[in-house]
C-alpha atoms as a PDB file:
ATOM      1  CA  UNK A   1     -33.809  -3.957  26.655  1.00  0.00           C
ATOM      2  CA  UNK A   2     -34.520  -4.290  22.905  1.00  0.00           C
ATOM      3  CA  UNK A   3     -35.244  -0.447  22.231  1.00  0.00           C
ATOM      4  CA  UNK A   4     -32.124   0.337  24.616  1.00  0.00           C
ATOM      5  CA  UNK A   5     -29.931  -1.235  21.930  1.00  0.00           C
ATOM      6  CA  UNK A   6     -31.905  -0.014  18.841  1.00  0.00           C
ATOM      7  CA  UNK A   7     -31.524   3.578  20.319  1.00  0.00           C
ATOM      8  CA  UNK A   8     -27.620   2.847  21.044  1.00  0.00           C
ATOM      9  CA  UNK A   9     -27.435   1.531  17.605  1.00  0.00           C
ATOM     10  CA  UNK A  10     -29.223   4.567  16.096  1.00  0.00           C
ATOM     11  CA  UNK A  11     -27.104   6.874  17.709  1.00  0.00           C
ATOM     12  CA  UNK A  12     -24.101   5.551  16.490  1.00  0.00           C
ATOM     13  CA  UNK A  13     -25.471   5.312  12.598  1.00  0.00           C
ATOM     14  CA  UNK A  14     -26.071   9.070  13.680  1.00  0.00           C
ATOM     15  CA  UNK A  15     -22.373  10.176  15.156  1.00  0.00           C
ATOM     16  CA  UNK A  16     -21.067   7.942  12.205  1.00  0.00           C
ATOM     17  CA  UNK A  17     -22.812   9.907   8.999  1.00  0.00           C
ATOM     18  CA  UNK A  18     -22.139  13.303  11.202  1.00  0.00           C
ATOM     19  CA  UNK A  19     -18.244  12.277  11.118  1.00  0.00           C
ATOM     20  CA  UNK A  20     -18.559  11.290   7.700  1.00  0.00           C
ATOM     21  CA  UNK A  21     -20.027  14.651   6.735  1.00  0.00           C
ATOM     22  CA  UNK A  22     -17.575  16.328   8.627  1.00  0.00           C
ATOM     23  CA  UNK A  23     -14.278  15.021   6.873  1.00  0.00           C
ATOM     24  CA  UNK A  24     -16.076  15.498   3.454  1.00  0.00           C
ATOM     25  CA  UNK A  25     -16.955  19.254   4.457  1.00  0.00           C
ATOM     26  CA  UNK A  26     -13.662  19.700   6.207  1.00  0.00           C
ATOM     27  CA  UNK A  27     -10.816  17.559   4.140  1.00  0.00           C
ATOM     28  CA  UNK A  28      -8.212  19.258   3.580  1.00  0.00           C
ATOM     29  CA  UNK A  29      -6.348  18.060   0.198  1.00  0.00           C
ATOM     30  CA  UNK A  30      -2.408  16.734   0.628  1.00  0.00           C
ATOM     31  CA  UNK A  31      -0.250  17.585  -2.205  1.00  0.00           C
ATOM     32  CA  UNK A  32       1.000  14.221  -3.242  1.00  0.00           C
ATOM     33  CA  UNK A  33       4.611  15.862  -4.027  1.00  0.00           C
ATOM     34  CA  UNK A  34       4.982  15.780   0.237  1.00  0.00           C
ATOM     35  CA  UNK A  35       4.764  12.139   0.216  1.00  0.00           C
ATOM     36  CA  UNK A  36       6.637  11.347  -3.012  1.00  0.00           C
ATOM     37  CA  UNK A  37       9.665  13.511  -1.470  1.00  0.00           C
ATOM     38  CA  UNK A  38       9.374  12.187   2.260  1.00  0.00           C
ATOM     39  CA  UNK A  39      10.280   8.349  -0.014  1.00  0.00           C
ATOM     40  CA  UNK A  40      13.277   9.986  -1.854  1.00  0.00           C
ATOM     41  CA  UNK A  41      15.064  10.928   1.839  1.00  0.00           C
ATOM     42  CA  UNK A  42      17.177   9.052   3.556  1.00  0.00           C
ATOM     43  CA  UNK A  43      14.960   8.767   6.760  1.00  0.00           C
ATOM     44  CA  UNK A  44      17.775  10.039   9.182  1.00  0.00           C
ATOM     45  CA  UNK A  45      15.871  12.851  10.843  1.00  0.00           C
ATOM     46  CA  UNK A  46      18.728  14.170  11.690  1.00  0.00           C
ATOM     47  CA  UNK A  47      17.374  17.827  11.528  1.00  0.00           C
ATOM     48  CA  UNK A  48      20.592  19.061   9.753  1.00  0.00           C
ATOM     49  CA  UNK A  49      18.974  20.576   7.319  1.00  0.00           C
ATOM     50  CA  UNK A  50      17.226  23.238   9.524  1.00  0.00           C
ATOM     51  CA  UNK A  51      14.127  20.991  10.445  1.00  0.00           C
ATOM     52  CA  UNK A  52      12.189  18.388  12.800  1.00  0.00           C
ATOM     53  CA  UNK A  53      12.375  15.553  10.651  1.00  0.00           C
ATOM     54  CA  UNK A  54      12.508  14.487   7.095  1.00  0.00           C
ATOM     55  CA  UNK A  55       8.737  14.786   7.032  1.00  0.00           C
ATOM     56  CA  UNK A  56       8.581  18.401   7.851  1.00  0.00           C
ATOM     57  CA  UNK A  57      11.123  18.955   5.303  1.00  0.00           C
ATOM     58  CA  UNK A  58       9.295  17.236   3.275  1.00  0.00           C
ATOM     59  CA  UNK A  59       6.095  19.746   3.783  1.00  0.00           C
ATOM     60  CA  UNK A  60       8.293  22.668   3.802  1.00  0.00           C
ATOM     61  CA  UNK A  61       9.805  22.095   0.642  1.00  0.00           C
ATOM     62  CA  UNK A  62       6.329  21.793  -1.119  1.00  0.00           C
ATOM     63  CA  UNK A  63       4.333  24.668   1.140  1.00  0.00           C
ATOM     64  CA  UNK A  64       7.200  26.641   1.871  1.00  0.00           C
ATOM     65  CA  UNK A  65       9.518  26.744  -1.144  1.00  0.00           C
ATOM     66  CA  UNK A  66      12.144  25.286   1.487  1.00  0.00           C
ATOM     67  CA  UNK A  67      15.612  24.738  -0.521  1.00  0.00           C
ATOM     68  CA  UNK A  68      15.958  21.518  -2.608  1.00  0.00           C
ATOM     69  CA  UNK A  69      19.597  20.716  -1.554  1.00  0.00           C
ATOM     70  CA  UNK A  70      19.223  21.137   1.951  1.00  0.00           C
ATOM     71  CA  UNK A  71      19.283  17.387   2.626  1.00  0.00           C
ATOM     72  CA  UNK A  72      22.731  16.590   3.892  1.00  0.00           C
ATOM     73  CA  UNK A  73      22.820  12.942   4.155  1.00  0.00           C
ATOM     74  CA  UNK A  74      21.164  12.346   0.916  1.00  0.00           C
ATOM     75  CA  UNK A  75      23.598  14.952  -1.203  1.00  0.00           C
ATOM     76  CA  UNK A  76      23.615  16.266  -4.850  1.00  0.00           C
ATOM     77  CA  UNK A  77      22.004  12.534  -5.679  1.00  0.00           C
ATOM     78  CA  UNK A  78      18.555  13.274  -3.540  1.00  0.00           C
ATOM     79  CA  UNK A  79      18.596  16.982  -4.022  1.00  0.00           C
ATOM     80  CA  UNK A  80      18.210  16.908  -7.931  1.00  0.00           C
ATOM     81  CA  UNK A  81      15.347  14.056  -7.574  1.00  0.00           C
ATOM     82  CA  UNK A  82      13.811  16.852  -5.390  1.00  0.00           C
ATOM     83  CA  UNK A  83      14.194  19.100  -7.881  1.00  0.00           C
ATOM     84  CA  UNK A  84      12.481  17.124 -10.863  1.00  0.00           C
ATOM     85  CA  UNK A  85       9.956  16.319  -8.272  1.00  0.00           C
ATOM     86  CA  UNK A  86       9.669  20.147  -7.764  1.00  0.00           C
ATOM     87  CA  UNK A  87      10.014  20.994 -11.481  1.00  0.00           C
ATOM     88  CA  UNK A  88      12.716  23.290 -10.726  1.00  0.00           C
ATOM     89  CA  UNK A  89      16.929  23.111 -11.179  1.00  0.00           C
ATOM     90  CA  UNK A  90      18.721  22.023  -8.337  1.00  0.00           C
ATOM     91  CA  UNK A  91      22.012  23.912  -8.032  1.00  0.00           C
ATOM     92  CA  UNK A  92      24.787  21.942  -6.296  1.00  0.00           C
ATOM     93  CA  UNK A  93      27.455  24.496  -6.390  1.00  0.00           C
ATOM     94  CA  UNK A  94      28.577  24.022  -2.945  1.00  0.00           C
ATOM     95  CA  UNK A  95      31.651  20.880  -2.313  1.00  0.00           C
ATOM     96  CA  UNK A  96      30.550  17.860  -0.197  1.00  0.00           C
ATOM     97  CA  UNK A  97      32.113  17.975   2.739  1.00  0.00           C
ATOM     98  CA  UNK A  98      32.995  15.921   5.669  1.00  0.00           C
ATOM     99  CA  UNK A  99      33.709  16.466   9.259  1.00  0.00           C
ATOM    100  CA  UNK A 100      37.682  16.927  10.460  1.00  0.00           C
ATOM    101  CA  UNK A 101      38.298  17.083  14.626  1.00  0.00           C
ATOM    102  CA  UNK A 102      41.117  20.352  14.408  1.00  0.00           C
ATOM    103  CA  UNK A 103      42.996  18.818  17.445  1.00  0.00           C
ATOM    104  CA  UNK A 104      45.383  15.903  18.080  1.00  0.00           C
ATOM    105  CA  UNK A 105      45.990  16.676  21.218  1.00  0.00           C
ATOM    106  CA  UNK A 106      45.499  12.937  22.932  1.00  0.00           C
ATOM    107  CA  UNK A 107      46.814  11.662  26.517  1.00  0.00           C
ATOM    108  CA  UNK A 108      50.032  11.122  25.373  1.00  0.00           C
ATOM    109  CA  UNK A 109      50.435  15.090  23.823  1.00  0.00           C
ATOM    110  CA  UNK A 110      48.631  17.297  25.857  1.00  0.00           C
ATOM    111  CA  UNK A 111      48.803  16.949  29.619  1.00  0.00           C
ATOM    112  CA  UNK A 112      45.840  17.534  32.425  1.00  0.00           C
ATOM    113  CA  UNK A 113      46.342  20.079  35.148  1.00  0.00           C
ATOM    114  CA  UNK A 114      43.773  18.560  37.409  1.00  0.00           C
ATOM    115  CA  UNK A 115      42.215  15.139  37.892  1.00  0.00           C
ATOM    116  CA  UNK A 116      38.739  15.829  36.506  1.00  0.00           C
ATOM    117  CA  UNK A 117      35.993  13.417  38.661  1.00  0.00           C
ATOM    118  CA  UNK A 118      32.762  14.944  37.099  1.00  0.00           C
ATOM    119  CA  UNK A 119      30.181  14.218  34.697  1.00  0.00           C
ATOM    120  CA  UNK A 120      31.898  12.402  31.199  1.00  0.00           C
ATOM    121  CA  UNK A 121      30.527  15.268  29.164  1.00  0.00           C
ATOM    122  CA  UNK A 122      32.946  17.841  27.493  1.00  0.00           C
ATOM    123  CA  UNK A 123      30.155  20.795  27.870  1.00  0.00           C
ATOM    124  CA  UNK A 124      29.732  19.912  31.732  1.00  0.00           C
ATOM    125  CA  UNK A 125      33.693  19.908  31.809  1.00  0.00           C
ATOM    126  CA  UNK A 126      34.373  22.362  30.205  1.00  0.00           C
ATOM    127  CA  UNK A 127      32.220  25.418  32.677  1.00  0.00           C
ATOM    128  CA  UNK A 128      34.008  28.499  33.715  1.00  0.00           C
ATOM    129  CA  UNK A 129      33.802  27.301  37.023  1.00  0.00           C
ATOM    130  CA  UNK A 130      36.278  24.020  36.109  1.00  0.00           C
ATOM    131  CA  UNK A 131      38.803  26.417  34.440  1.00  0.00           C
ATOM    132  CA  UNK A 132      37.360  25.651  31.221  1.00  0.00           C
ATOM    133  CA  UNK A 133      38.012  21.856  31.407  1.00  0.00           C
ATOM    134  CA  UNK A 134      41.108  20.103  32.990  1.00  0.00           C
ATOM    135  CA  UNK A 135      43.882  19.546  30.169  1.00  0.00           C
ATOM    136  CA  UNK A 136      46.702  22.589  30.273  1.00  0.00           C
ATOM    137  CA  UNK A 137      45.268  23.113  27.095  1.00  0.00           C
ATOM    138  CA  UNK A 138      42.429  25.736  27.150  1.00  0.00           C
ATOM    139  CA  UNK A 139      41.835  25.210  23.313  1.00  0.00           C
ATOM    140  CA  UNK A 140      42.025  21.007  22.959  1.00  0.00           C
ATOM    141  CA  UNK A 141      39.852  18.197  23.118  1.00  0.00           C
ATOM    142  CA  UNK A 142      38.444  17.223  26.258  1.00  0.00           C
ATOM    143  CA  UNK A 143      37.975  13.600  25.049  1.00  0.00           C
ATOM    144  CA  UNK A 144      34.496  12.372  26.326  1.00  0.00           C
ATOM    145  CA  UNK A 145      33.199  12.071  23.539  1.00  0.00           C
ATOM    146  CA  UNK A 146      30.190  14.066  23.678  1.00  0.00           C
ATOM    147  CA  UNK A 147      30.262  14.439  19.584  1.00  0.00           C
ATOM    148  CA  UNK A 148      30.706  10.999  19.534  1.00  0.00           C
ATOM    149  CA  UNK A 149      27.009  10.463  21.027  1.00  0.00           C
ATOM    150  CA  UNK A 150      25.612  13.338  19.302  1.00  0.00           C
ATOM    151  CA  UNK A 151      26.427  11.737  16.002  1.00  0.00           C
ATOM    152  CA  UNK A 152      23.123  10.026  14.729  1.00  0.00           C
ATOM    153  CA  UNK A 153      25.439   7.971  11.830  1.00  0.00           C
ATOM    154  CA  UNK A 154      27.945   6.001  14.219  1.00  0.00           C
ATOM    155  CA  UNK A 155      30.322   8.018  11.739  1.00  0.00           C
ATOM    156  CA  UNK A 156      32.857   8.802  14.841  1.00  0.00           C
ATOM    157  CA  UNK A 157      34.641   6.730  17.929  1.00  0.00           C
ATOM    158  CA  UNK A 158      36.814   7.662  19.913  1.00  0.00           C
ATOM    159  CA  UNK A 159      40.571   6.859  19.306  1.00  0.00           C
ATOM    160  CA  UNK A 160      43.018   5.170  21.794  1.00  0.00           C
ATOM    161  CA  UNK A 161      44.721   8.476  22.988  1.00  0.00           C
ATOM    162  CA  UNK A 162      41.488   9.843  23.828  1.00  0.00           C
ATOM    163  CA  UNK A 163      40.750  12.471  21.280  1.00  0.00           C
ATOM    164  CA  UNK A 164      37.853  11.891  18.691  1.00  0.00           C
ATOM    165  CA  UNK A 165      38.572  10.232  15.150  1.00  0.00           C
ATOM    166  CA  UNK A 166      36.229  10.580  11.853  1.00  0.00           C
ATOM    167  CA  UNK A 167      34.720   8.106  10.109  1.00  0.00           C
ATOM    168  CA  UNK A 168      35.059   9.419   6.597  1.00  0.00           C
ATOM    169  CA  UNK A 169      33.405   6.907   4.947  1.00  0.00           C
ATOM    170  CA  UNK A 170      30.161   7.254   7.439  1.00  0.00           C
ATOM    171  CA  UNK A 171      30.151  10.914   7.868  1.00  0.00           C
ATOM    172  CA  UNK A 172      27.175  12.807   6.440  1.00  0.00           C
ATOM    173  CA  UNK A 173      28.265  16.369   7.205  1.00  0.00           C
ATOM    174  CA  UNK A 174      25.414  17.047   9.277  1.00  0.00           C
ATOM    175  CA  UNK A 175      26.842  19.104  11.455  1.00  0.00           C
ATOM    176  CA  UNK A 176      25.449  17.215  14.921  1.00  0.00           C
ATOM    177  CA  UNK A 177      29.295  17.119  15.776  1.00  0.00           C
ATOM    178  CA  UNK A 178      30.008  20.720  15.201  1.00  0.00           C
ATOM    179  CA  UNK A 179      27.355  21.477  17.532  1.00  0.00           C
ATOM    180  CA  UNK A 180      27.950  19.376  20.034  1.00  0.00           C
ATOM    181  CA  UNK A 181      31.436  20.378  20.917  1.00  0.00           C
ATOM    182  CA  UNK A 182      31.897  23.480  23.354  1.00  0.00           C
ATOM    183  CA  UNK A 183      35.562  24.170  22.465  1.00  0.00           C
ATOM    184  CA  UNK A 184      34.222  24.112  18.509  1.00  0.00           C
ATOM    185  CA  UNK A 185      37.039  22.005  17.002  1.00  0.00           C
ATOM    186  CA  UNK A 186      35.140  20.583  14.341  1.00  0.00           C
ATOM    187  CA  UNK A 187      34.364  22.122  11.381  1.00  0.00           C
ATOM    188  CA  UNK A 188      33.447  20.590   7.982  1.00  0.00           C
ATOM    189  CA  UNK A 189      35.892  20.893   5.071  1.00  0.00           C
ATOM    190  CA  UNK A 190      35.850  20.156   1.852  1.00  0.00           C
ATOM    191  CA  UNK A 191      35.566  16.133   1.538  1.00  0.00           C
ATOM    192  CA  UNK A 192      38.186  16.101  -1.643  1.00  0.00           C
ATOM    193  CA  UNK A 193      40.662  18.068   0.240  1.00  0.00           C
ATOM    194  CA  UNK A 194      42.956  15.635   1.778  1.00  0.00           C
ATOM    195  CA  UNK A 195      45.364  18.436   4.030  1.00  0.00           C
ATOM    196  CA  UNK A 196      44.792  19.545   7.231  1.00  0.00           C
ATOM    197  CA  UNK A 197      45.571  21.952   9.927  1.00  0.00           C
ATOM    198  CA  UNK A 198      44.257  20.000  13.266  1.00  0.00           C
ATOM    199  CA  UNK A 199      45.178  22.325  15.921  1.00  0.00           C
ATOM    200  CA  UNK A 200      43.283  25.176  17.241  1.00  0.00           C
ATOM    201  CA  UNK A 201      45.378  26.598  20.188  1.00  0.00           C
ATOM    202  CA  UNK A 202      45.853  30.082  19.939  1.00  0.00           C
ATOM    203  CA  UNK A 203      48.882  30.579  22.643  1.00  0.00           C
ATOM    204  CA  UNK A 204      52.128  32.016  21.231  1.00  0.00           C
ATOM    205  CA  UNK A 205      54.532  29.721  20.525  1.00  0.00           C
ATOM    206  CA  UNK A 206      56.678  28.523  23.979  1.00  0.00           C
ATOM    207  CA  UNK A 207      53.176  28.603  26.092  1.00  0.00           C
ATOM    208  CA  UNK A 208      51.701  25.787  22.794  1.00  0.00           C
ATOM    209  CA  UNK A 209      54.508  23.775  22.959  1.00  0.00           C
ATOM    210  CA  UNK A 210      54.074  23.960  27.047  1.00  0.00           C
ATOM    211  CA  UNK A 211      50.674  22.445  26.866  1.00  0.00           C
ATOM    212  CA  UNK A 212      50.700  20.347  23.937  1.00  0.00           C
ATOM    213  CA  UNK A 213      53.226  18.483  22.291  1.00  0.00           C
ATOM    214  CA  UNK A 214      51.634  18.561  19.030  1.00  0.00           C
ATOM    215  CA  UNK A 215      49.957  22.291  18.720  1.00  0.00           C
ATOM    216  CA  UNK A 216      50.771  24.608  15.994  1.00  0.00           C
ATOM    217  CA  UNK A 217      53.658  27.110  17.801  1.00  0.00           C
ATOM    218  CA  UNK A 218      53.085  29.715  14.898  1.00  0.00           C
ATOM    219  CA  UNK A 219      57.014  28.672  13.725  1.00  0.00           C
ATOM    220  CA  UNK A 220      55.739  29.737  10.104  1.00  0.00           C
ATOM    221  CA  UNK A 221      57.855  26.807   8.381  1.00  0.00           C
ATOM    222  CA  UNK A 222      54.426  26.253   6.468  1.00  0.00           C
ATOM    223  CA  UNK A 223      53.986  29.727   5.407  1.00  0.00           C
ATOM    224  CA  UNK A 224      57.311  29.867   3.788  1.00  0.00           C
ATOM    225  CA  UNK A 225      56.956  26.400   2.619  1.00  0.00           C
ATOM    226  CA  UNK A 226      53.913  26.801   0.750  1.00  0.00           C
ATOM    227  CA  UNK A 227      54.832  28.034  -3.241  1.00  0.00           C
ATOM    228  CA  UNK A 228      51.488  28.959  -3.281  1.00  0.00           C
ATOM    229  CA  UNK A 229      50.713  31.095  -0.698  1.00  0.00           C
ATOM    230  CA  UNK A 230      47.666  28.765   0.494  1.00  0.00           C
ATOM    231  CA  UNK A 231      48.585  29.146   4.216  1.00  0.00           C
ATOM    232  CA  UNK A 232      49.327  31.985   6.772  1.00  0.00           C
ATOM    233  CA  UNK A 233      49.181  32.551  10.644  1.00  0.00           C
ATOM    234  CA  UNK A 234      46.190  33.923  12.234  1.00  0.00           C
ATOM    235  CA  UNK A 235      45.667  34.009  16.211  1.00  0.00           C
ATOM    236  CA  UNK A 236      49.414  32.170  16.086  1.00  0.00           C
ATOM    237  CA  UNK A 237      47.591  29.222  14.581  1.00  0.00           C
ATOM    238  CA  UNK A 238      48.426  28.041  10.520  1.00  0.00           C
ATOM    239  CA  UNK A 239      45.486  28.521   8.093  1.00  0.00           C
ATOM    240  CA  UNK A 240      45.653  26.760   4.891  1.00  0.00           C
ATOM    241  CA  UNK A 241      42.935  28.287   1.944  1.00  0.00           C
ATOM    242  CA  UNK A 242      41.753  25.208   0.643  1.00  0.00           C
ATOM    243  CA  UNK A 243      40.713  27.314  -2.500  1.00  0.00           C
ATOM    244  CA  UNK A 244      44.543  27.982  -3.241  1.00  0.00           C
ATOM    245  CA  UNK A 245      46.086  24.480  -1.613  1.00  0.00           C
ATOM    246  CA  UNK A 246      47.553  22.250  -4.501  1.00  0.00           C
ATOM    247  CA  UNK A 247      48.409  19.582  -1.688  1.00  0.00           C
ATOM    248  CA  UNK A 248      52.045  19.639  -2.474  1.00  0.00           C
ATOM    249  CA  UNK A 249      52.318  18.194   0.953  1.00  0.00           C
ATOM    250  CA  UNK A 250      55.323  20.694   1.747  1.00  0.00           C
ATOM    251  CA  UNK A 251      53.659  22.015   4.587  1.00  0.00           C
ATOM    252  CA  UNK A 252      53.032  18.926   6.208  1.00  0.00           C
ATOM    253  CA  UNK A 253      56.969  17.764   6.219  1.00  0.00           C
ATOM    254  CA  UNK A 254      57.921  21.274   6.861  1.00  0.00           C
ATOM    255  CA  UNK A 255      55.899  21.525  10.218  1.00  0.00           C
ATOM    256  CA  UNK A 256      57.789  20.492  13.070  1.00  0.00           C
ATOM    257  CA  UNK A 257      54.589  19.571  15.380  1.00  0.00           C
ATOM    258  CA  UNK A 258      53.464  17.397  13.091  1.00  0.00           C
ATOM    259  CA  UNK A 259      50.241  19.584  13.559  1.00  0.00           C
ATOM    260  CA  UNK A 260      49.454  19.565   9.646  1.00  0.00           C
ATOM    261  CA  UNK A 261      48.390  15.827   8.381  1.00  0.00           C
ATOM    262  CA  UNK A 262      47.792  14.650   5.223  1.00  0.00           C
ATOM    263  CA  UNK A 263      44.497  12.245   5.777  1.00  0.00           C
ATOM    264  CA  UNK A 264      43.379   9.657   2.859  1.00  0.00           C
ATOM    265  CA  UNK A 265      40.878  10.866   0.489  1.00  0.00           C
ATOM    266  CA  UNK A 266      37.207   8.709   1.072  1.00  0.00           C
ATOM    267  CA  UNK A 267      37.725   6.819  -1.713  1.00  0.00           C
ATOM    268  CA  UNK A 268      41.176   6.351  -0.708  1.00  0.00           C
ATOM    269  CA  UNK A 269      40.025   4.872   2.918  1.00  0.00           C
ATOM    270  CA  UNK A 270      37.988   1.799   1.104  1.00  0.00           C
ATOM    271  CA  UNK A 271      39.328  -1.787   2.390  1.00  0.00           C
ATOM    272  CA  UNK A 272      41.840   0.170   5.384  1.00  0.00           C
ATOM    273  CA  UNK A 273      40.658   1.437   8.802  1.00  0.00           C
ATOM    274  CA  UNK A 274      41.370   5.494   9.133  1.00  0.00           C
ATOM    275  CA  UNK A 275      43.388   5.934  12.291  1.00  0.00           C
ATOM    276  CA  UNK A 276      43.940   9.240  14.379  1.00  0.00           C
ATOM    277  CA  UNK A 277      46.353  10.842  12.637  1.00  0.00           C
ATOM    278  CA  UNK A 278      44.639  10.521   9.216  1.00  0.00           C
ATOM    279  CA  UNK A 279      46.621   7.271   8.138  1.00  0.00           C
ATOM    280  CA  UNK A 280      45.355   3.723   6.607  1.00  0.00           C
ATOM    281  CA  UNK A 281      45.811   0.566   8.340  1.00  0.00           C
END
C-alpha cells in the first residue's frame, strides 16, 4: 500500500518537472504592448473594426501592423493612445460619424399591400418570394427592427410609427446597423452634419407619392433651392454633398415631402429626447 503511493507520488514529481521543462523550453514570449492596448479599448467586441474581439485587435495591431484608428467606439481619443503605445502618429483625418435611418416612411406614411404573418425579421420579410416585404414601398423600412437587435450599444429603438430612430448620443458608428438591414437604409454620415435626405425610394415621382406619403418625388425644389449647389437628383431621389452643404436649411422648407430634416447636432440633443423626425422633446 505504502510503495503504491510513493510510486504515485513519484510519478507525479516526474510529470510535474517534465511540464515544467516543457513551458521553459517551449514559452513563447507575449509582447506586453497586446495587453497594455487590450486595457485602452472600450471592451465592446463589437467586431466593427474588421475583427473577433478587442483582444484580437489587440494582437493584430502589435503582430500585424493592424491600423491604429480602427477602433470605432473608442474614436480619435483611443486611437492616438494606440499610437503612443505603438510609437507611431495616429492620423484621424476621417469625420466621426453617426448612424442616420434614410427612411421615414412609418404606418401612418407608407401603406402595406399585404398583411405580413411571418417571422418579425426584416431579412426574412423582405425574400423575393414575399414581394420583397409587404409595404407598397419596395425601397422603405420594414419596421421589425432587426437593426435594432443587431445594435450591441442599445443606441436605437424603435419609434411609435414603426420605423427605426437613432440614438445619437449612444451611437458608436459601428456599422452593426448598416449590416443588418436588407433594404440598406442606413448609412453613416458625418456626426457634425445636422441635414438630411431620409428617403431612399427610387420610383419617379406620381408612383413615390403613391406609396409613401413622405418619399422624395424628385420635384427638384431642393436643387434649385440650394445657392450652393450641394444637392442634385440621382435615381429620382435628392442627394445633398455634405462636403459643399452650408446647412442653410433652404432645402428642408423648400421640400414639399418633408423628406429632408434638419436633426439636432449631438451636443445639441443633451437634456431632450431625439424623436423620429430628428426633433428635441
Amino acid at each position: 500500500m505504502i510503495s503504491a503511493v510513493v510510486i504515485l507520488a513519484l510519478s507525479g514529481l516526474a510529470f510535474g518537472a517534465i511540464l515544467a521543462f516543457a513551458a521553459r523550453k517551449f514559452f513563447v514570449p507575449v509582447d506586453e504592448r497586446i495587453e497594455t492596448i487590450r486595457n485602452l479599448l472600450p471592451g465592446a467586441n463589437c467586431s466593427a473594426c474588421g475583427h473577433a474581439s478587442c483582444s484580437s485587435y489587440a494582437e493584430a495591431v502589435v503582430s500585424k501592423g493592424a491600423p491604429v484608428d480602427a477602433c470605432k467606439v473608442g474614436g480619435a481619443a483611443v486611437a492616438s493612445k494606440i499610437a503612443g503605445v505603438m510609437g507611431v502618429e495616429a492620423v484621424l483625418d476621417e469625420e466621426a460619424k453617426v448612424a442616420e435611418v434614410m427612411c421615414r416612411g412609418g404606418r401612418s406614411a407608407a401603406p402595406h399591400s399585404y398583411e405580413y404573418m411571418g417571422i418579425s425579421d426584416c431579412k426574412a420579410a423582405s425574400l423575393p418570394m414575399l414581394h420583397g416585404g409587404p409595404k407598397m414601398c419596395e425601397y422603405g423600412c420594414l419596421g421589425f427592427g432587426t437593426c435594432v437587435r443587431s445594435c450591441p450599444f442599445d443606441a436605437m429603438y424603435m419609434g411609435d410609427d414603426g420605423v427605426p430612430v437613432v440614438d445619437r448620443d449612444a451611437c458608436t458608428a459601428c456599422g452593426k446597423c448598416v449590416e443588418a438591414c436588407p433594404k440598406h437604409l442606413i448609412r453613416l454620415v458625418p456626426r457634425s452634419k445636422k441635414i438630411h435626405v431620409v428617403c431612399s425610394n427610387r420610383d419617379r415621382g406620381p408612383v413615390a407619392r403613391k406609396v409613401c406619403k413622405v418619399a422624395c418625388i424628385a420635384c427638384g425644389a431642393c436643387v434649385r433651392a440650394c445657392k450652393v449647389g450641394a444637392i442634385s437628383l440621382r435615381d429620382n431621389v435628392a442627394l445633398i454633398d455634405y462636403s459643399k452643404c452650408t446647412e442653410c436649411g433652404e432645402c428642408v422648407a423648400k421640400c414639399p415631402t418633408k423628406c429632408i430634416i434638419e436633426v439636432p447636432r449631438v451636443e445639441d440633443t443633451k437634456g431632450g429626447t431625439q424623436s423620429a423626425q430628428g426633433e428635441v422633446a
